[in-house]
PDB file of N, CA and C in Angstrom:
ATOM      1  N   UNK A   1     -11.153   2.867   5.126  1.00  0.00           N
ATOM      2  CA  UNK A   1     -11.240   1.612   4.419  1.00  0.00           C
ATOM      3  C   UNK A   1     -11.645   0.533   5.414  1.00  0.00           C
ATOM      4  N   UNK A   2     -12.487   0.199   5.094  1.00  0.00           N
ATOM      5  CA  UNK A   2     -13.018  -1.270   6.056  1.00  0.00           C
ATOM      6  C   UNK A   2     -11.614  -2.268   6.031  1.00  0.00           C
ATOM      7  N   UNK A   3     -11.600  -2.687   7.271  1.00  0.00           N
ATOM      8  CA  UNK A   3     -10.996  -3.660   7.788  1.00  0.00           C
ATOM      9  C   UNK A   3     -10.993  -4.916   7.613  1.00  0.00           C
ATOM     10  N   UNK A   4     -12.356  -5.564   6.178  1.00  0.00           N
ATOM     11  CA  UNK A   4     -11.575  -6.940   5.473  1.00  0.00           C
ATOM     12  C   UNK A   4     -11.208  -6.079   4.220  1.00  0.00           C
ATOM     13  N   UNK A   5     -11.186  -5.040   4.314  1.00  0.00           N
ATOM     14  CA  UNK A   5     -10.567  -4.775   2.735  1.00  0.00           C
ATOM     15  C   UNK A   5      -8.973  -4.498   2.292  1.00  0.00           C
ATOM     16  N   UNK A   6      -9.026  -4.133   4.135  1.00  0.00           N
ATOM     17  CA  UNK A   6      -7.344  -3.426   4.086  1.00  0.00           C
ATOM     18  C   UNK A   6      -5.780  -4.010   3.506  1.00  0.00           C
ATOM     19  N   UNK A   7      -6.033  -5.134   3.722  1.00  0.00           N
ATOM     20  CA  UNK A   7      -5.353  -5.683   3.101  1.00  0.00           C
ATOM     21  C   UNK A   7      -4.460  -6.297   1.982  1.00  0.00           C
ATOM     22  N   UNK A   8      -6.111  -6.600   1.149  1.00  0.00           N
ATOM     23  CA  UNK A   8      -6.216  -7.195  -0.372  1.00  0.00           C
ATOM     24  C   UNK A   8      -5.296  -5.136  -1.003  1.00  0.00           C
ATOM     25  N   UNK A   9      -6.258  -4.291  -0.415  1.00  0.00           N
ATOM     26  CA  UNK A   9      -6.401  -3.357  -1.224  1.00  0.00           C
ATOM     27  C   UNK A   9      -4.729  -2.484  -1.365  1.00  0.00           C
ATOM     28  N   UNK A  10      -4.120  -2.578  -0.452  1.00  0.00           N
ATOM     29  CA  UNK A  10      -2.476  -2.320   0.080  1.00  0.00           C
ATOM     30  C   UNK A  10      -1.841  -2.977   0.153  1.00  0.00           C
ATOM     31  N   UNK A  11      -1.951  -4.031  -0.143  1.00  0.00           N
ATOM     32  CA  UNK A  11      -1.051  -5.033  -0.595  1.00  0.00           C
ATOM     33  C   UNK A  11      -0.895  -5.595  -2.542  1.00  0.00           C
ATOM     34  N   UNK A  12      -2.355  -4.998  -2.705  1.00  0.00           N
ATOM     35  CA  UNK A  12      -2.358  -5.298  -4.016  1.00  0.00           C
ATOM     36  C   UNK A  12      -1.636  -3.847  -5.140  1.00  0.00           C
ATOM     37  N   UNK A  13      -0.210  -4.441  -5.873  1.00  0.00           N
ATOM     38  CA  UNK A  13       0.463  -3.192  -6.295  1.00  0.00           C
ATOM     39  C   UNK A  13       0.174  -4.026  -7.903  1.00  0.00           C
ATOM     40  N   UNK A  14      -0.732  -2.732  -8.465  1.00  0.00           N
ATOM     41  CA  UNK A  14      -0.757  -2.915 -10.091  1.00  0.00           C
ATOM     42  C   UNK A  14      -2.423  -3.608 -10.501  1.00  0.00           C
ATOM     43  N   UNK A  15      -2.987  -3.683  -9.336  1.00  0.00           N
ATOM     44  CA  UNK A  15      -4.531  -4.156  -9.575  1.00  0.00           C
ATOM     45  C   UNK A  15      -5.584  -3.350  -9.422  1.00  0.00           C
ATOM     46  N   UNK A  16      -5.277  -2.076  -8.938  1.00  0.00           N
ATOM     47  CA  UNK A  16      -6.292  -1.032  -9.591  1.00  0.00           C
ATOM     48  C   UNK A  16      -7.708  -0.909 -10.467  1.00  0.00           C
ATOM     49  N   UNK A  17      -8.644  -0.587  -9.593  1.00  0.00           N
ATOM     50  CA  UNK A  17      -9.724  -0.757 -10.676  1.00  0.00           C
ATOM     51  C   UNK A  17     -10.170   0.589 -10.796  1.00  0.00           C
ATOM     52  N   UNK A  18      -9.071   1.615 -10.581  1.00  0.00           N
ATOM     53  CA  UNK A  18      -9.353   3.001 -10.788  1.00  0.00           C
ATOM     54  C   UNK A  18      -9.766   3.615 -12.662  1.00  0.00           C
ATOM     55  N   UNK A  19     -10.230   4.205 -12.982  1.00  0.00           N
ATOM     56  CA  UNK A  19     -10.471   4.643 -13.972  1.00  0.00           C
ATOM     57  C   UNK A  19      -9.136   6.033 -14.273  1.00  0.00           C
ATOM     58  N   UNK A  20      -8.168   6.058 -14.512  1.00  0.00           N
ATOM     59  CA  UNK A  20      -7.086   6.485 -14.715  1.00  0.00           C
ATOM     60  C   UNK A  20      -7.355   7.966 -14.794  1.00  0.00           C
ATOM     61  N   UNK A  21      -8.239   7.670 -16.222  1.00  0.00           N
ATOM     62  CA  UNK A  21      -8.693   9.451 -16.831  1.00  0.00           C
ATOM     63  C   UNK A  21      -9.261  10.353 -15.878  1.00  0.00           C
ATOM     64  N   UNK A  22      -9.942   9.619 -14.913  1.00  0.00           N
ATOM     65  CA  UNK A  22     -11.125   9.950 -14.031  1.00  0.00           C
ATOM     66  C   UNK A  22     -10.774  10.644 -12.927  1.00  0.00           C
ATOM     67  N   UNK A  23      -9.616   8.824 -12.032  1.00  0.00           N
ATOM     68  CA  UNK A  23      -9.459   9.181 -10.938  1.00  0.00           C
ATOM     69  C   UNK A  23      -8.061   9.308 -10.461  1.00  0.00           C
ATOM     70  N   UNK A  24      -7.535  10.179  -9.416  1.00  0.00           N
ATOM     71  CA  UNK A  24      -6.297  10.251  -8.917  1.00  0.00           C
ATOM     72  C   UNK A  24      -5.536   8.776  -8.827  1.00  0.00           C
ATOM     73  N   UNK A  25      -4.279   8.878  -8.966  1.00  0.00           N
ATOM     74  CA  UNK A  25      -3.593   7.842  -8.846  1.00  0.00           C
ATOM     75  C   UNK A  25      -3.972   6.845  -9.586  1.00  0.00           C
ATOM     76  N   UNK A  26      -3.279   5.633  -9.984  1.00  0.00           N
ATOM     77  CA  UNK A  26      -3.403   4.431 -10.344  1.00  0.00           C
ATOM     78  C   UNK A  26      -2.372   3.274 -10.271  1.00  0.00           C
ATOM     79  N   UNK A  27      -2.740   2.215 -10.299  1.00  0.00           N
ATOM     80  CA  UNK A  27      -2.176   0.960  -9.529  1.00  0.00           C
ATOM     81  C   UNK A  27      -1.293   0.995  -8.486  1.00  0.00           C
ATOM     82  N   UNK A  28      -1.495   1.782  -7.683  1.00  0.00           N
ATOM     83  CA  UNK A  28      -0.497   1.626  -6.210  1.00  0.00           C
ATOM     84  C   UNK A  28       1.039   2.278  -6.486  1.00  0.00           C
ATOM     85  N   UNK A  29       1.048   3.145  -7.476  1.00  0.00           N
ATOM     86  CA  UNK A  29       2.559   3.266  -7.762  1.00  0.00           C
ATOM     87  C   UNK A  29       3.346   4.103  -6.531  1.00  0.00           C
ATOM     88  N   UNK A  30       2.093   4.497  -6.272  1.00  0.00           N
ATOM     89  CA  UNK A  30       2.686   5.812  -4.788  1.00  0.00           C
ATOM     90  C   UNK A  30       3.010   4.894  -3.894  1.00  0.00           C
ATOM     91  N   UNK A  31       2.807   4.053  -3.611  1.00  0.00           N
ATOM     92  CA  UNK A  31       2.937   3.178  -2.280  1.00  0.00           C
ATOM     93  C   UNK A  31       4.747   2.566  -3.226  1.00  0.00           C
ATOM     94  N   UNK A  32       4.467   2.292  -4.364  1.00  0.00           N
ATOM     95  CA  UNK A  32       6.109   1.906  -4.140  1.00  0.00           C
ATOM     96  C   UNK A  32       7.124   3.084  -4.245  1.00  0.00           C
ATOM     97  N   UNK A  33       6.613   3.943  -4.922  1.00  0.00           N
ATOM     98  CA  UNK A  33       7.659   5.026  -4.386  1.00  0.00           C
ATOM     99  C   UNK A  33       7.995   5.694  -3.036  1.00  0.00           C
ATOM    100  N   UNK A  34       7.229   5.781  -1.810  1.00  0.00           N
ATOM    101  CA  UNK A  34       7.939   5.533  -0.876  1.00  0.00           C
ATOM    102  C   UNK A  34       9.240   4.865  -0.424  1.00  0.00           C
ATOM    103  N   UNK A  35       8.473   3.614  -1.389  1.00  0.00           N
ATOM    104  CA  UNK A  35      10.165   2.395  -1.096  1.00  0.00           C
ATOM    105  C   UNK A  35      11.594   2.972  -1.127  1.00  0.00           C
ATOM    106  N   UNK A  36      11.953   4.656  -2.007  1.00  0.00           N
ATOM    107  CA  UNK A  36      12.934   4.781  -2.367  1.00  0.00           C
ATOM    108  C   UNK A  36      13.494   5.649  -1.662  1.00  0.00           C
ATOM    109  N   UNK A  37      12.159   6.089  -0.380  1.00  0.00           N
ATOM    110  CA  UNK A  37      12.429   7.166   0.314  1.00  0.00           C
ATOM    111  C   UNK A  37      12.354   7.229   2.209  1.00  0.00           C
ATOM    112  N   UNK A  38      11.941   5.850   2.276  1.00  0.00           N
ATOM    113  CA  UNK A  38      11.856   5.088   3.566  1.00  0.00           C
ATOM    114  C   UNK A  38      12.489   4.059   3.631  1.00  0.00           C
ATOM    115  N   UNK A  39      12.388   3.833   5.124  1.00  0.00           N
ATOM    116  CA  UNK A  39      12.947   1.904   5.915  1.00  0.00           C
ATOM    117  C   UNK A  39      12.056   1.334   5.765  1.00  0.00           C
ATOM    118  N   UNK A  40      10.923   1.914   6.045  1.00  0.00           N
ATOM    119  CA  UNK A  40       9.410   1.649   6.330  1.00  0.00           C
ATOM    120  C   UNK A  40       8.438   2.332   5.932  1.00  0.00           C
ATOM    121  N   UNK A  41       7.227   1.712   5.268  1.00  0.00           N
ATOM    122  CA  UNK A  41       5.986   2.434   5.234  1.00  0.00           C
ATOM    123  C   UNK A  41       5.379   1.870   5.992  1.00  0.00           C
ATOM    124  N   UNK A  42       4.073   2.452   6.869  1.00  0.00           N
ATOM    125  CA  UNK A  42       3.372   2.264   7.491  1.00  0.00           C
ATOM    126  C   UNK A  42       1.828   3.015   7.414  1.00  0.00           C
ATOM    127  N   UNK A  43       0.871   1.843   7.032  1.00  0.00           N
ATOM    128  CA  UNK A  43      -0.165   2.427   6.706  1.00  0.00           C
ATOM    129  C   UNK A  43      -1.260   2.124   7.878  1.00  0.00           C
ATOM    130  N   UNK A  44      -1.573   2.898   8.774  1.00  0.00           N
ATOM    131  CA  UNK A  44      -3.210   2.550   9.498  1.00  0.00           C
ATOM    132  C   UNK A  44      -4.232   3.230   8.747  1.00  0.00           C
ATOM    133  N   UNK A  45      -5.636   2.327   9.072  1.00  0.00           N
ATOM    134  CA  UNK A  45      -6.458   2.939   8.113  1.00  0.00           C
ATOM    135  C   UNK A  45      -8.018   2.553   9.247  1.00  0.00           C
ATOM    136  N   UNK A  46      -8.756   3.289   9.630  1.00  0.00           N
ATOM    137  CA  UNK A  46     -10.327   2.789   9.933  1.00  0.00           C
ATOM    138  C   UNK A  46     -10.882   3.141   8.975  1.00  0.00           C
ATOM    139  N   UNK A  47     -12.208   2.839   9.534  1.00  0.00           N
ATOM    140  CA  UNK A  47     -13.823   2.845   8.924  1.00  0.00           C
ATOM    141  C   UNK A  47     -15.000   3.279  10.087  1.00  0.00           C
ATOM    142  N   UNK A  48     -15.357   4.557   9.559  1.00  0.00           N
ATOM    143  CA  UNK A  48     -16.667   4.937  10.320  1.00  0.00           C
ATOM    144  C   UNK A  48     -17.396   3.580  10.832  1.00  0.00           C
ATOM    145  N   UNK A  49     -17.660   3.361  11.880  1.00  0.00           N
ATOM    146  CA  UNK A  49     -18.299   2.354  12.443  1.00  0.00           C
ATOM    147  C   UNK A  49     -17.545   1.283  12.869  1.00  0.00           C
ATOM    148  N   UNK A  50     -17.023   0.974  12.589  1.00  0.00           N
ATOM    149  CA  UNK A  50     -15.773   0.073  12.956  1.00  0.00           C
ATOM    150  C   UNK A  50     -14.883   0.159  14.016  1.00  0.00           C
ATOM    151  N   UNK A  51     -14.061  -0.907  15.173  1.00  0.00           N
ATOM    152  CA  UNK A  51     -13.648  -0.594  15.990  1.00  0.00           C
ATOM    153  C   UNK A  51     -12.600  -1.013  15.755  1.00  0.00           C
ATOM    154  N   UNK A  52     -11.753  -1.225  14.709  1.00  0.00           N
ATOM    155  CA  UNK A  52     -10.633  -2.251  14.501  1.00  0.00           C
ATOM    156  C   UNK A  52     -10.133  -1.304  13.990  1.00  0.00           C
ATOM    157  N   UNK A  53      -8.363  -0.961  14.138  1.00  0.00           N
ATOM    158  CA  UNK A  53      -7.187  -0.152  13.556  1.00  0.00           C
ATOM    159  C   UNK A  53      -6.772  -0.778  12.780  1.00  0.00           C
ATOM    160  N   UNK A  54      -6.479  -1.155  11.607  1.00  0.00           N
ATOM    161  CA  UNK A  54      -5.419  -1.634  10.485  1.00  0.00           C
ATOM    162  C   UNK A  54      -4.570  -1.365  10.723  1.00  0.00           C
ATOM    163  N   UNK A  55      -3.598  -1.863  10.755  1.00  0.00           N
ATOM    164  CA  UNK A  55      -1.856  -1.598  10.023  1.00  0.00           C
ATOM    165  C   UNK A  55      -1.074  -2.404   9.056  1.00  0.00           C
ATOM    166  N   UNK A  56      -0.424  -2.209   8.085  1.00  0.00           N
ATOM    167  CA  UNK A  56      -0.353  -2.831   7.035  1.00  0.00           C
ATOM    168  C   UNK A  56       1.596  -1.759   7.506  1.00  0.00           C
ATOM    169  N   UNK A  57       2.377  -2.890   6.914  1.00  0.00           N
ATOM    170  CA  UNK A  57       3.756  -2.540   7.067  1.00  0.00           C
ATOM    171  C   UNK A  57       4.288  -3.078   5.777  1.00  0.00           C
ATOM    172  N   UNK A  58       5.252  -2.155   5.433  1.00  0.00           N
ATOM    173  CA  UNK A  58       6.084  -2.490   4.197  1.00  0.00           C
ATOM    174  C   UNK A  58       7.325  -2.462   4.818  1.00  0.00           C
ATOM    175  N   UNK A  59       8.452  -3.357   4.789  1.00  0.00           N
ATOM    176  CA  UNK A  59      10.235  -2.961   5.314  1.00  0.00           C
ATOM    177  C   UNK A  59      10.680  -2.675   4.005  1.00  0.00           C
ATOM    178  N   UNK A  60      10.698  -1.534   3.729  1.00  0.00           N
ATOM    179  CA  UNK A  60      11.316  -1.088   2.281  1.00  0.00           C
ATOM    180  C   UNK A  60      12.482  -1.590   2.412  1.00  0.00           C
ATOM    181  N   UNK A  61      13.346  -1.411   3.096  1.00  0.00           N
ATOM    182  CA  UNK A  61      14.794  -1.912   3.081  1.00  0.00           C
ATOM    183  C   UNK A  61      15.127  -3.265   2.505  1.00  0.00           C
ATOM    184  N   UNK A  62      14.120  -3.827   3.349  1.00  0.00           N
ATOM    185  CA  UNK A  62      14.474  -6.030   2.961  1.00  0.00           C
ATOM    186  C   UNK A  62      13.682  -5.828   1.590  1.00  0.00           C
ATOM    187  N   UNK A  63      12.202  -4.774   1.578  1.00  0.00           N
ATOM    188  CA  UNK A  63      12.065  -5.128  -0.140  1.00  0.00           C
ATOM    189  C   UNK A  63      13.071  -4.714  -1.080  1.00  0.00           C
ATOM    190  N   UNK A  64      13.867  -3.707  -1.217  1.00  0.00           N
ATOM    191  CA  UNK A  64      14.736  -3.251  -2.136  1.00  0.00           C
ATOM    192  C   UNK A  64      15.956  -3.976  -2.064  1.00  0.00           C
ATOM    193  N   UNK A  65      16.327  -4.756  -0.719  1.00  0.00           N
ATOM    194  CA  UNK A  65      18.065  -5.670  -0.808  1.00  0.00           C
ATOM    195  C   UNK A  65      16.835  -7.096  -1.708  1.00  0.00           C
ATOM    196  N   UNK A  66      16.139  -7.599  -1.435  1.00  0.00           N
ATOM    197  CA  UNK A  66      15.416  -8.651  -2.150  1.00  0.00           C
ATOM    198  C   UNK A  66      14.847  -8.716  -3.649  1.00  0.00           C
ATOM    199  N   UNK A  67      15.037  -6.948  -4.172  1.00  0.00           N
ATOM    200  CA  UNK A  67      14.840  -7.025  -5.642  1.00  0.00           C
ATOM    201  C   UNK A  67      15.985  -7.087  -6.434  1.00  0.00           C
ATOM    202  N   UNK A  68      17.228  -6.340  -5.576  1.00  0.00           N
ATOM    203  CA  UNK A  68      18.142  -6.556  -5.988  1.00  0.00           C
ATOM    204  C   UNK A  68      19.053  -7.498  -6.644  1.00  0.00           C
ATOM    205  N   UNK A  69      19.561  -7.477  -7.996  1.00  0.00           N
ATOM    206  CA  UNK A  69      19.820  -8.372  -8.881  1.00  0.00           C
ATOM    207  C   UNK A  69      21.223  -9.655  -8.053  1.00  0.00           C
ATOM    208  N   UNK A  70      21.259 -10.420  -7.792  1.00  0.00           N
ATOM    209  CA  UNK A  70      22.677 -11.005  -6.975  1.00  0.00           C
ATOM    210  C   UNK A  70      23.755 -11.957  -7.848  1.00  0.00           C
TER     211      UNK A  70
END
């Protein structure tokens, strides 16, 4: 994944412009189910040609005490 995309595209949960019927997965749901099974996700990602590493971090922990009802 190119490196201005990495972001918008892993960070965005439920904006999918996948074709469902078509294609694997849809709206990021895999990325939150990790949440139930990690501290942390951690995603690096390049792009053929590109010299830049992505990393994109989720703290599942602070997200799940922060959804939590109080």
């Amino acid at each position: 994944m190119r490196a201005e995309q990495a972001w918008n595209t892993l960070t965005s949960i439920g904006a999918s412009k996948k074709d469902r019927q078509r294609d694997a997965g849809f709206r990021g749901i895999g990325r939150l189910a990790g949440m139930a099974y990690c501290d942390k996700v951690i995603f690096r990602t390049t792009f053929p040609g590109e010299t830049a590493l992505t990393v994109i971090e989720f703290d599942c922990a602070q997200l799940l005490k922060a959804m939590k009802p109080r």
